[in-house]
C-alpha atoms as a PDB file:
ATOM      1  CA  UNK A   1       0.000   0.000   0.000  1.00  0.00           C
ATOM      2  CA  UNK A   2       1.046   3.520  -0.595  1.00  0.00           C
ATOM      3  CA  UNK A   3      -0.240   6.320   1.746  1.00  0.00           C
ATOM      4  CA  UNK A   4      -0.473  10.098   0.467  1.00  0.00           C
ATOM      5  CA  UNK A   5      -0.414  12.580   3.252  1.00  0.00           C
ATOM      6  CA  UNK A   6      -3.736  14.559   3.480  1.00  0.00           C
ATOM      7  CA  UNK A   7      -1.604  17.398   4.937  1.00  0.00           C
ATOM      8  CA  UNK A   8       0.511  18.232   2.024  1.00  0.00           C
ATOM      9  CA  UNK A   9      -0.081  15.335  -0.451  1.00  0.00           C
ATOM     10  CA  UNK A  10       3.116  13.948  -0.701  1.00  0.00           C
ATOM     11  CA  UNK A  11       3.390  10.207  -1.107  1.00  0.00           C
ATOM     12  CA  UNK A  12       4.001   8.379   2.463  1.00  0.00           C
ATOM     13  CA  UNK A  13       6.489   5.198   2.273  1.00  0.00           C
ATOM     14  CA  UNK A  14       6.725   1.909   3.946  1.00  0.00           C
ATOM     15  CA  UNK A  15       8.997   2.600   6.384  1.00  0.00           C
ATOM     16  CA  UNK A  16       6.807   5.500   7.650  1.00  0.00           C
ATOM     17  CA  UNK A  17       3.742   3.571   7.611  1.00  0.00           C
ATOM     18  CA  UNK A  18       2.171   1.585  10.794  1.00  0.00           C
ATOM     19  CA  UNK A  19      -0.170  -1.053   9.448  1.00  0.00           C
ATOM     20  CA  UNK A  20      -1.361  -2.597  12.763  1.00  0.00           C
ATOM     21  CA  UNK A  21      -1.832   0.698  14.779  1.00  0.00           C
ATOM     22  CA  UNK A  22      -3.278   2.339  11.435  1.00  0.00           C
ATOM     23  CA  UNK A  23      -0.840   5.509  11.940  1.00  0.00           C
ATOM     24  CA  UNK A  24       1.370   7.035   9.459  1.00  0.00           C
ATOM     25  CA  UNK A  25       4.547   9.933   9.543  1.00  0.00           C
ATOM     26  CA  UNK A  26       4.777  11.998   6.977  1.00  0.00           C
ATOM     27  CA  UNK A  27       7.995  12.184   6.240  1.00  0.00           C
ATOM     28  CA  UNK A  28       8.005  15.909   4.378  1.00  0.00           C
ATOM     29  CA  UNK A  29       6.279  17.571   6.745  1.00  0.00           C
ATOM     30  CA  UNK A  30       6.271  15.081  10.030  1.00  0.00           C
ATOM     31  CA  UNK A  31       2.353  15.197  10.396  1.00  0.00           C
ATOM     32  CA  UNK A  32       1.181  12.231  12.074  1.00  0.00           C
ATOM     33  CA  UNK A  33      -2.253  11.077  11.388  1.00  0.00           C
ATOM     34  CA  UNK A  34      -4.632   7.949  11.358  1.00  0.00           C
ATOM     35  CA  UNK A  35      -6.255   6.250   8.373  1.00  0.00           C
ATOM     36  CA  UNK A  36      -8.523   3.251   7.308  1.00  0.00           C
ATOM     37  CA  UNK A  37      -8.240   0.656   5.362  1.00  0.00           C
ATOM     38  CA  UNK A  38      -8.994   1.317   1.469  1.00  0.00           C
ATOM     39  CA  UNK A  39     -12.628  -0.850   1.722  1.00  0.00           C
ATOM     40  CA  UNK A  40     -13.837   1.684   4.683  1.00  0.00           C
ATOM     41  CA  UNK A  41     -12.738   4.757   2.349  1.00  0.00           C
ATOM     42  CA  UNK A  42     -13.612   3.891  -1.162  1.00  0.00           C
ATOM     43  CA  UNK A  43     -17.282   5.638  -2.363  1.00  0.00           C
ATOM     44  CA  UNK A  44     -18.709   4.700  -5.171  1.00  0.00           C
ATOM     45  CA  UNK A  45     -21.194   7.242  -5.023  1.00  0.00           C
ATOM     46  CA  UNK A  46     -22.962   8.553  -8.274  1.00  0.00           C
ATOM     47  CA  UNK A  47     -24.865  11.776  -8.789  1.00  0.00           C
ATOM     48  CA  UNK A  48     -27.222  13.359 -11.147  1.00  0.00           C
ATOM     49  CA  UNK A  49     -26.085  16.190 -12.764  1.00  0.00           C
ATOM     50  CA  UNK A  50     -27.022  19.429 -11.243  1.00  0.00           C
ATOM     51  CA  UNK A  51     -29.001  21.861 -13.027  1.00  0.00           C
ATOM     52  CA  UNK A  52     -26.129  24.499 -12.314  1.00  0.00           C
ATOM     53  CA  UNK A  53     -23.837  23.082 -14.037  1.00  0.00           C
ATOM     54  CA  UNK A  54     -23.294  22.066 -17.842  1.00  0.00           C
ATOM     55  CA  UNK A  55     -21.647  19.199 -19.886  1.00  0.00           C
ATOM     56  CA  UNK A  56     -21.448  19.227 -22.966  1.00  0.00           C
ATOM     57  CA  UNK A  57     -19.751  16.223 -25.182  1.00  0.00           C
ATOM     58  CA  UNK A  58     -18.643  16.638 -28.858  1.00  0.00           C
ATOM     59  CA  UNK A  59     -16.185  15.549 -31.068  1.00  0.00           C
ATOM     60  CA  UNK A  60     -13.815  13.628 -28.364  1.00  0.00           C
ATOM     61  CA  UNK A  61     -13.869  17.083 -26.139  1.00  0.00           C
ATOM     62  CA  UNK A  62     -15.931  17.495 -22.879  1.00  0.00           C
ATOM     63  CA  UNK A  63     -16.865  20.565 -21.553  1.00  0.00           C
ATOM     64  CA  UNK A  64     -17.909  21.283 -17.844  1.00  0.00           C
ATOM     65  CA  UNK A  65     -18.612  25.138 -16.910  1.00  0.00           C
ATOM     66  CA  UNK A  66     -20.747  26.159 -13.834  1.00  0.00           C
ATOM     67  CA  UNK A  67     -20.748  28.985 -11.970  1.00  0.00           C
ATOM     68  CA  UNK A  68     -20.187  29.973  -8.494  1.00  0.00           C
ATOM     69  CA  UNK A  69     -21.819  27.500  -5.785  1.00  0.00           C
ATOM     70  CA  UNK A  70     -22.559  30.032  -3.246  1.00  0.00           C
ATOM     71  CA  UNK A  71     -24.973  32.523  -3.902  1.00  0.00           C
ATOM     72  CA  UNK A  72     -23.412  36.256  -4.241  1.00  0.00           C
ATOM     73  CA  UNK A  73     -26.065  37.863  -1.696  1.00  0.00           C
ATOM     74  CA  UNK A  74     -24.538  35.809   0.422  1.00  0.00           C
ATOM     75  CA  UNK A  75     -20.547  36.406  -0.176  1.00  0.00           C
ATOM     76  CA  UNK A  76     -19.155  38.799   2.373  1.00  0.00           C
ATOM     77  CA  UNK A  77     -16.552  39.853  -0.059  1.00  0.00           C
ATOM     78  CA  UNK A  78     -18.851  40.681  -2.915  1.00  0.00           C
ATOM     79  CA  UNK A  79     -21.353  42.469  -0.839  1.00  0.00           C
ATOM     80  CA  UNK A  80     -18.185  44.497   0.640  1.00  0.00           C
ATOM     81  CA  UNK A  81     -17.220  45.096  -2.959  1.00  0.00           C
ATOM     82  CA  UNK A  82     -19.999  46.502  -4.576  1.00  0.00           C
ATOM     83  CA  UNK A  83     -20.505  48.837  -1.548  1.00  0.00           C
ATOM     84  CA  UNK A  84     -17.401  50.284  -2.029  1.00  0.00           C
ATOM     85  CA  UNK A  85     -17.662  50.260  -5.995  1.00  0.00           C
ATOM     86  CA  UNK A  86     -20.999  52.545  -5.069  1.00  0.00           C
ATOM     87  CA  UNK A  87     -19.075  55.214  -2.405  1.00  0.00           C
ATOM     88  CA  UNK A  88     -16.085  55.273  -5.077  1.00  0.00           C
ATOM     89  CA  UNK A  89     -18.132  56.368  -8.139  1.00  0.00           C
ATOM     90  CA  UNK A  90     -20.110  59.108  -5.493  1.00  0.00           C
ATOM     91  CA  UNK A  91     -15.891  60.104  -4.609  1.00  0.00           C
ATOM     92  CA  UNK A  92     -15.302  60.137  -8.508  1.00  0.00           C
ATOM     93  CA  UNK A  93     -18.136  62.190  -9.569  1.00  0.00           C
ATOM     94  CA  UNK A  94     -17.050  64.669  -6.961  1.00  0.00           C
ATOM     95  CA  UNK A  95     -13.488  65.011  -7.635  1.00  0.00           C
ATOM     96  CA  UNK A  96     -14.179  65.071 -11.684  1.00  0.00           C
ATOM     97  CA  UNK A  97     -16.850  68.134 -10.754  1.00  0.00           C
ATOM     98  CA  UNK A  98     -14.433  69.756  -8.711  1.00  0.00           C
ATOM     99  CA  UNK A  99     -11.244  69.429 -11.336  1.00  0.00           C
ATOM    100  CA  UNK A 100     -13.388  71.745 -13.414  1.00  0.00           C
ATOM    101  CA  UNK A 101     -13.102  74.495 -11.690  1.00  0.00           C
ATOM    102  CA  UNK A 102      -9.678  73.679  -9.827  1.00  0.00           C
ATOM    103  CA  UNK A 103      -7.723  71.735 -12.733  1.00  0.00           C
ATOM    104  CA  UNK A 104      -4.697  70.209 -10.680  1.00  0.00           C
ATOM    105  CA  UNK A 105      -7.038  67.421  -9.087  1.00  0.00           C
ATOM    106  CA  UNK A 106      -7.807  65.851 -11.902  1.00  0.00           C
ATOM    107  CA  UNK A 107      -5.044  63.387 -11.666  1.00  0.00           C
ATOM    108  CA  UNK A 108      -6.701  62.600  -8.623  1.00  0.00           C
ATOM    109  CA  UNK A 109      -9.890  61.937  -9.850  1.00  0.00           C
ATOM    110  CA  UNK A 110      -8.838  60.190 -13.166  1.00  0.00           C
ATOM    111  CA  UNK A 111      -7.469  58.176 -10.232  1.00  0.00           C
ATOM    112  CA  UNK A 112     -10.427  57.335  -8.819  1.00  0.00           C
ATOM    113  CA  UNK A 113     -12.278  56.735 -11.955  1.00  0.00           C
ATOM    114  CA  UNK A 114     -10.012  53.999 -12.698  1.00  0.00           C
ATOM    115  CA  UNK A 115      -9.904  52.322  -9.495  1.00  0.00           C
ATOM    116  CA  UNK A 116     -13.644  52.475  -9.572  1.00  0.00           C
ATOM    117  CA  UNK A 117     -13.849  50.948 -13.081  1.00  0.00           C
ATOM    118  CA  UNK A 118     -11.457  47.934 -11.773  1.00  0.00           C
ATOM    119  CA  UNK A 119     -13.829  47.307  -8.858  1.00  0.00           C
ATOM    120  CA  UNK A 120     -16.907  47.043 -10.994  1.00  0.00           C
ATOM    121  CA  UNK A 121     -14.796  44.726 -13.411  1.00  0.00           C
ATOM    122  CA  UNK A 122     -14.061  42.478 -10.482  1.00  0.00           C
ATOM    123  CA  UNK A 123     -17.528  42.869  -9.960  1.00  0.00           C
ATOM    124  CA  UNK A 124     -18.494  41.375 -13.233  1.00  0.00           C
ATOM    125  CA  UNK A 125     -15.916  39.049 -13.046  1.00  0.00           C
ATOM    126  CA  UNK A 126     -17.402  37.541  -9.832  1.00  0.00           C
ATOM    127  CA  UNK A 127     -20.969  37.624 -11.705  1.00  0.00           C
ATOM    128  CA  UNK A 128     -20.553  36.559 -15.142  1.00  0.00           C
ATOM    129  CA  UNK A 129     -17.740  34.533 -15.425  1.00  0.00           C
ATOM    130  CA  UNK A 130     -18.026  30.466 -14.749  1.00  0.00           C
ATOM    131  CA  UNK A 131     -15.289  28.037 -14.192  1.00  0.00           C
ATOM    132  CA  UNK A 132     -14.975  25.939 -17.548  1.00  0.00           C
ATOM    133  CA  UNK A 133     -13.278  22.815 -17.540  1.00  0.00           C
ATOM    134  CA  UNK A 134     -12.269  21.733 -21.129  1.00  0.00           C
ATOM    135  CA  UNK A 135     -10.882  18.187 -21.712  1.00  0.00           C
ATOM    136  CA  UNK A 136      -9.805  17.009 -24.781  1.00  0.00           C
ATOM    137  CA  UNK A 137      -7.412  13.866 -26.165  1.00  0.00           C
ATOM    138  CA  UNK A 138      -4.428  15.527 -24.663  1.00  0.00           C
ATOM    139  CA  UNK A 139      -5.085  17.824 -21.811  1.00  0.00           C
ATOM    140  CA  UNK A 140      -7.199  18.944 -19.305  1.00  0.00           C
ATOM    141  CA  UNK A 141      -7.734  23.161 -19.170  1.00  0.00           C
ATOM    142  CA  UNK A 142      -9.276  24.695 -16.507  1.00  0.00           C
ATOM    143  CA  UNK A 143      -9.992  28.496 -17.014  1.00  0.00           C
ATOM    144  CA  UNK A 144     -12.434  31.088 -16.174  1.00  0.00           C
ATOM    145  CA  UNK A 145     -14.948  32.404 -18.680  1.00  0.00           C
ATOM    146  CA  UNK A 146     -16.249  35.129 -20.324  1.00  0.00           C
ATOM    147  CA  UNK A 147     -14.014  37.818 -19.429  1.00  0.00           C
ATOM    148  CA  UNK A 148     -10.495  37.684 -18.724  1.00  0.00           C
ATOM    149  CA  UNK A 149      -8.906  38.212 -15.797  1.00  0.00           C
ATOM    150  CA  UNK A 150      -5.357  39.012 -16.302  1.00  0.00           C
ATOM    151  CA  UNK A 151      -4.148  37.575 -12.269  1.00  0.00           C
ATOM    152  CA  UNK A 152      -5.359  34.267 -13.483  1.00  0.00           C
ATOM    153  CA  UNK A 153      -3.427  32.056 -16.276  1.00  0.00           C
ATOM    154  CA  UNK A 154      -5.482  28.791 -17.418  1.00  0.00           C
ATOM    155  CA  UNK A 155      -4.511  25.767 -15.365  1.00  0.00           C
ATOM    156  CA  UNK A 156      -3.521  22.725 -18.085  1.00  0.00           C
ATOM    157  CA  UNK A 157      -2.948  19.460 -16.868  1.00  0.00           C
ATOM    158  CA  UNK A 158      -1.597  16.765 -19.426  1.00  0.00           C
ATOM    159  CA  UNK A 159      -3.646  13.409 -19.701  1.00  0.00           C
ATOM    160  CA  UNK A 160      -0.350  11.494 -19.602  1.00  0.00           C
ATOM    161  CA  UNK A 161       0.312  10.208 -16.113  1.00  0.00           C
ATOM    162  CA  UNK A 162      -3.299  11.443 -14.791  1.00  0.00           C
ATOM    163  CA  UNK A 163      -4.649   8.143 -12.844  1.00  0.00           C
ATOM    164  CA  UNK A 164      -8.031   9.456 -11.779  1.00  0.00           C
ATOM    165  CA  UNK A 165      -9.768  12.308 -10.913  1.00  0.00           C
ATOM    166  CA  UNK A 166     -10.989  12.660  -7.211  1.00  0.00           C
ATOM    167  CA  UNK A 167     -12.399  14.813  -4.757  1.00  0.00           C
ATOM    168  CA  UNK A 168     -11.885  15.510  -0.956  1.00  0.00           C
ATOM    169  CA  UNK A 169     -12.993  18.184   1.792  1.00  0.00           C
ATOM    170  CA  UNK A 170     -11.093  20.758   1.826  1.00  0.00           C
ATOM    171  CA  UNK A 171      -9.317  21.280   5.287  1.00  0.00           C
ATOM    172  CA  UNK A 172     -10.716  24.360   5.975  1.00  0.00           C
ATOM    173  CA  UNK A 173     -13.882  22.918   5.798  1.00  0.00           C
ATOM    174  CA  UNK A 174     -12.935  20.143   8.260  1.00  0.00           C
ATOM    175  CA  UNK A 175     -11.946  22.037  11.349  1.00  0.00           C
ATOM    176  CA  UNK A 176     -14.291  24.678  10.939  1.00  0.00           C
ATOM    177  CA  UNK A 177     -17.171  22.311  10.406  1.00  0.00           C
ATOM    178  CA  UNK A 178     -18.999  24.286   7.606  1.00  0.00           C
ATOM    179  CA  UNK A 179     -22.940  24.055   7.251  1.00  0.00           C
ATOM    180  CA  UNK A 180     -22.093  23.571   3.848  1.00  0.00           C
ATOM    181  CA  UNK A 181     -19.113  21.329   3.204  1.00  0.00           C
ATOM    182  CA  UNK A 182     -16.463  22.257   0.634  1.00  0.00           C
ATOM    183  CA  UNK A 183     -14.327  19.986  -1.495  1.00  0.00           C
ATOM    184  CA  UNK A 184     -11.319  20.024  -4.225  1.00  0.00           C
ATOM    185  CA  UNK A 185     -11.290  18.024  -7.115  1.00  0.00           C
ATOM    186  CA  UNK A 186      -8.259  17.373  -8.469  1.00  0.00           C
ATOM    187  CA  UNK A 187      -6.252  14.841 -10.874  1.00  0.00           C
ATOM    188  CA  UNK A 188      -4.191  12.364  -9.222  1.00  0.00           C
ATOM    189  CA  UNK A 189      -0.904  11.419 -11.009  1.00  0.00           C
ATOM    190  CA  UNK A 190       1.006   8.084 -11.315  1.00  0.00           C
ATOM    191  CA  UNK A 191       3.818   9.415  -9.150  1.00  0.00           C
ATOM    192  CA  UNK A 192       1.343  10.469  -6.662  1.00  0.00           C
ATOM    193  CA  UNK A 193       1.085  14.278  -6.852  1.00  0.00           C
ATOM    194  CA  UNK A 194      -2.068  16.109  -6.949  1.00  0.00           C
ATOM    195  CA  UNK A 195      -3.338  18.904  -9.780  1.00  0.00           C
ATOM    196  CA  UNK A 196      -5.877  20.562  -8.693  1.00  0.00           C
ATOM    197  CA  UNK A 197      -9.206  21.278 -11.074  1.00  0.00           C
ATOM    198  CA  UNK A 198     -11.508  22.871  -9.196  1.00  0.00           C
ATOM    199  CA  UNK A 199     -11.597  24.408  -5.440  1.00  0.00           C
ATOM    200  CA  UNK A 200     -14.155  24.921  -2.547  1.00  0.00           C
ATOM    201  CA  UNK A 201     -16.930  23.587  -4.255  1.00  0.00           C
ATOM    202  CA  UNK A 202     -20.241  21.829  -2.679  1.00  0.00           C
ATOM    203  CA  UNK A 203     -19.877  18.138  -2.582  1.00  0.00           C
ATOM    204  CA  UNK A 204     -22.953  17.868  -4.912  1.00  0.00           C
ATOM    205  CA  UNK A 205     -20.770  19.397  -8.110  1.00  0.00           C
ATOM    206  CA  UNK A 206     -17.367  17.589  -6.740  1.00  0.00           C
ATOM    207  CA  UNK A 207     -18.714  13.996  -6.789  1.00  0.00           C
ATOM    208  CA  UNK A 208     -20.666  14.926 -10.772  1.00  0.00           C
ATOM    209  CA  UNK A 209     -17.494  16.299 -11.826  1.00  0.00           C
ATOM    210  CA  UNK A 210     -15.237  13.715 -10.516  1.00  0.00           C
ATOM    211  CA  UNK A 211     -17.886  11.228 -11.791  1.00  0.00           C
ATOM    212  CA  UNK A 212     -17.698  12.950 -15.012  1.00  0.00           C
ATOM    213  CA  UNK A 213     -14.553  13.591 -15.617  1.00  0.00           C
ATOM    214  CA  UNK A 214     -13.854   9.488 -14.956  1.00  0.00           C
ATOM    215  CA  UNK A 215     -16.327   8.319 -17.316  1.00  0.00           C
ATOM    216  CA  UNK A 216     -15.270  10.513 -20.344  1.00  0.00           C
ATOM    217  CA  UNK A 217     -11.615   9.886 -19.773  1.00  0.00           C
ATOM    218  CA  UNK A 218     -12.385   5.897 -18.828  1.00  0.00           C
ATOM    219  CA  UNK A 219     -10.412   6.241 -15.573  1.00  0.00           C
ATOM    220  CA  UNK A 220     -11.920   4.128 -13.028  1.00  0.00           C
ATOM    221  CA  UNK A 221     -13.594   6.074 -10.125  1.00  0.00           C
ATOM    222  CA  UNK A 222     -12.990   5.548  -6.974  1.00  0.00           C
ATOM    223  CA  UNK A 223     -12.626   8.894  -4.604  1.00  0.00           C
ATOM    224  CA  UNK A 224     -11.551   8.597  -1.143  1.00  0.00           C
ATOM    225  CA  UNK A 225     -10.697  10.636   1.563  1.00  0.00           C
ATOM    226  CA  UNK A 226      -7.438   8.897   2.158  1.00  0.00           C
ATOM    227  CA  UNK A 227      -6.122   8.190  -0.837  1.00  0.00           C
ATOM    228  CA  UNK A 228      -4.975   4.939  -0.223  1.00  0.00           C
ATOM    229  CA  UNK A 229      -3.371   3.098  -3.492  1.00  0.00           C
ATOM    230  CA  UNK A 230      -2.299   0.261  -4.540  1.00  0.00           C
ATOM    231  CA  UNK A 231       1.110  -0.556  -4.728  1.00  0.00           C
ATOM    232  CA  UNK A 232       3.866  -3.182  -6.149  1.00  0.00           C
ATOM    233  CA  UNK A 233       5.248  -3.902  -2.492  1.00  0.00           C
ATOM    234  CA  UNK A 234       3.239  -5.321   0.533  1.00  0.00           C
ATOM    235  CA  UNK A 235       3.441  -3.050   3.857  1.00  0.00           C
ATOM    236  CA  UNK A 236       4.829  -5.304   6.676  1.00  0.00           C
ATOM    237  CA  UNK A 237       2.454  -4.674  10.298  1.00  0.00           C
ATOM    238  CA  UNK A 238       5.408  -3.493  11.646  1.00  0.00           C
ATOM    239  CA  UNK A 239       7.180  -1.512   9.295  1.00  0.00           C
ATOM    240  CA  UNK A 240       7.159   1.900  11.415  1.00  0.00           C
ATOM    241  CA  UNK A 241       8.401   1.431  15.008  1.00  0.00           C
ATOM    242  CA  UNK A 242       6.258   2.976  17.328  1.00  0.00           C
ATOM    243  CA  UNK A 243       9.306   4.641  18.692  1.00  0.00           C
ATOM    244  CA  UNK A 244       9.295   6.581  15.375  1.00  0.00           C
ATOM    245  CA  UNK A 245       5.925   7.956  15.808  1.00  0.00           C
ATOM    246  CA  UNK A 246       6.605   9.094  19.486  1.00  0.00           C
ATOM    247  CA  UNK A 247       9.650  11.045  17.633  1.00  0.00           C
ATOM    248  CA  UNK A 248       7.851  12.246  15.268  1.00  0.00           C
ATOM    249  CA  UNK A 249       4.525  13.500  17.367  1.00  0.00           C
ATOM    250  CA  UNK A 250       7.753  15.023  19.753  1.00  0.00           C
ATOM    251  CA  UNK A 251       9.368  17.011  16.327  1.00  0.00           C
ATOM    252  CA  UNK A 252       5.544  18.671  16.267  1.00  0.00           C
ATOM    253  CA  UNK A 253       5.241  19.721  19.906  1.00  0.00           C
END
């Protein structure tokens, strides 16, 4: 068996690994934590797909584009926004009525006007755009869509060495206990590593896009919470010393 670390996803190895006491050291970042076997993990949990979000299938490409999950009357940081977006343009029709009659402050408010045009652009961005996830015969591209946002580069992931695609609570979501759990989907590599495709998202579109993303590239789908895999070599029950752990849970103190 091979363990990935739910702390920082690296890949856990033998020697670090406790089968009988089912506890595991990280050995890049010394967490110590508990798991399951793979059987009391694995989900095989299917979903319908929600009217939110869109697939669309043509031509050997697949298409997956929703919007956000959370709705914006809701979001702190967009209410915040547009409030300020409002007292800016108030500020910017004032200074660009008083730089007519006093001429050296309009610097100032060509200032403002710009600011206030960048906040009602994030504005839209937040709005309009949707995550689209665009797989075709050689890659995976995750973008956002219509307008572009110049802070954010599409994400492409090659198919070549992608195992599956899975999804997990974020940890955030974990220790704060959210009324509304959030997950990460991501594509799991060969060697282990993760790439993410899509962040803090309900369970409800993680498990249809995880789901859908398997079927169309013929992966078999499995998500876990763990990640346990399956590996060449056999573990041996006693293949961490406990004395390792007791160093290890010391190195964290």
């Amino acid at each position: 068996m091979q363990l990935i670390c739910p702390h920082c996803g690296k890949p856990v190895s033998a020697e670090n690994i406790n089968i009988q006491r089912m506890v595991a050291v990280c050995p890049a970042c010394n967490t110590v934590f508990q798991f399951d076997p793979p059987d009391a993990k694995i989900k095989r949990r299917k979903v319908k797909q929600p009217p939110q979000i869109t697939a669309d299938e043509a031509d050997n490409h697949l298409t997956i584009a929703f919007r956000t999950n959370f709705r914006l009357d809701k979001s702190e940081s967009f209410i915040t926004s547009a409030l300020l977006s409002t007292l800016f343009t108030f500020i910017t029709v004032i200074l660009v009525g008083t730089s007519f009659a006093k001429p050296t402050s309009l610097p100032i408010a060509l200032g403002f006007a710009l600011f206030t045009l960048a906040s009602y652009y994030w504005l839209g961005l937040a709005t309009f755009n949707k995550t689209q996830i665009e797989i075709s015969d050689e890659k995976i591209e995750v973008s956002r869509k219509p307008l572009p946002n110049f802070l954010t580069q599409p994400t492409t992931i090659g198919l070549s060495g992608v195992e599956r695609i899975r999804y997990e609570e974020t940890a955030a979501s974990k220790k704060e206990g959210y009324d509304t759990p959030r997950y990460n989907v991501w594509a799991e590599m060969v060697d282990g590593n993760r790439k993410f495709i899509a962040t803090d998202v309900i369970e409800e579109y993680a498990v249809f896009i995880s789901q859908r993303m398997n079927e169309f590239l013929d992966l078999e789908s499995a998500p876990d919470g763990s990640r346990l895999l399956e590996d060449e070599r056999e573990v041996e029950a006693d293949s961490m010393p406990d004395q390792v752990i007791a160093r290890s849970k010391s190195s964290l103190s």
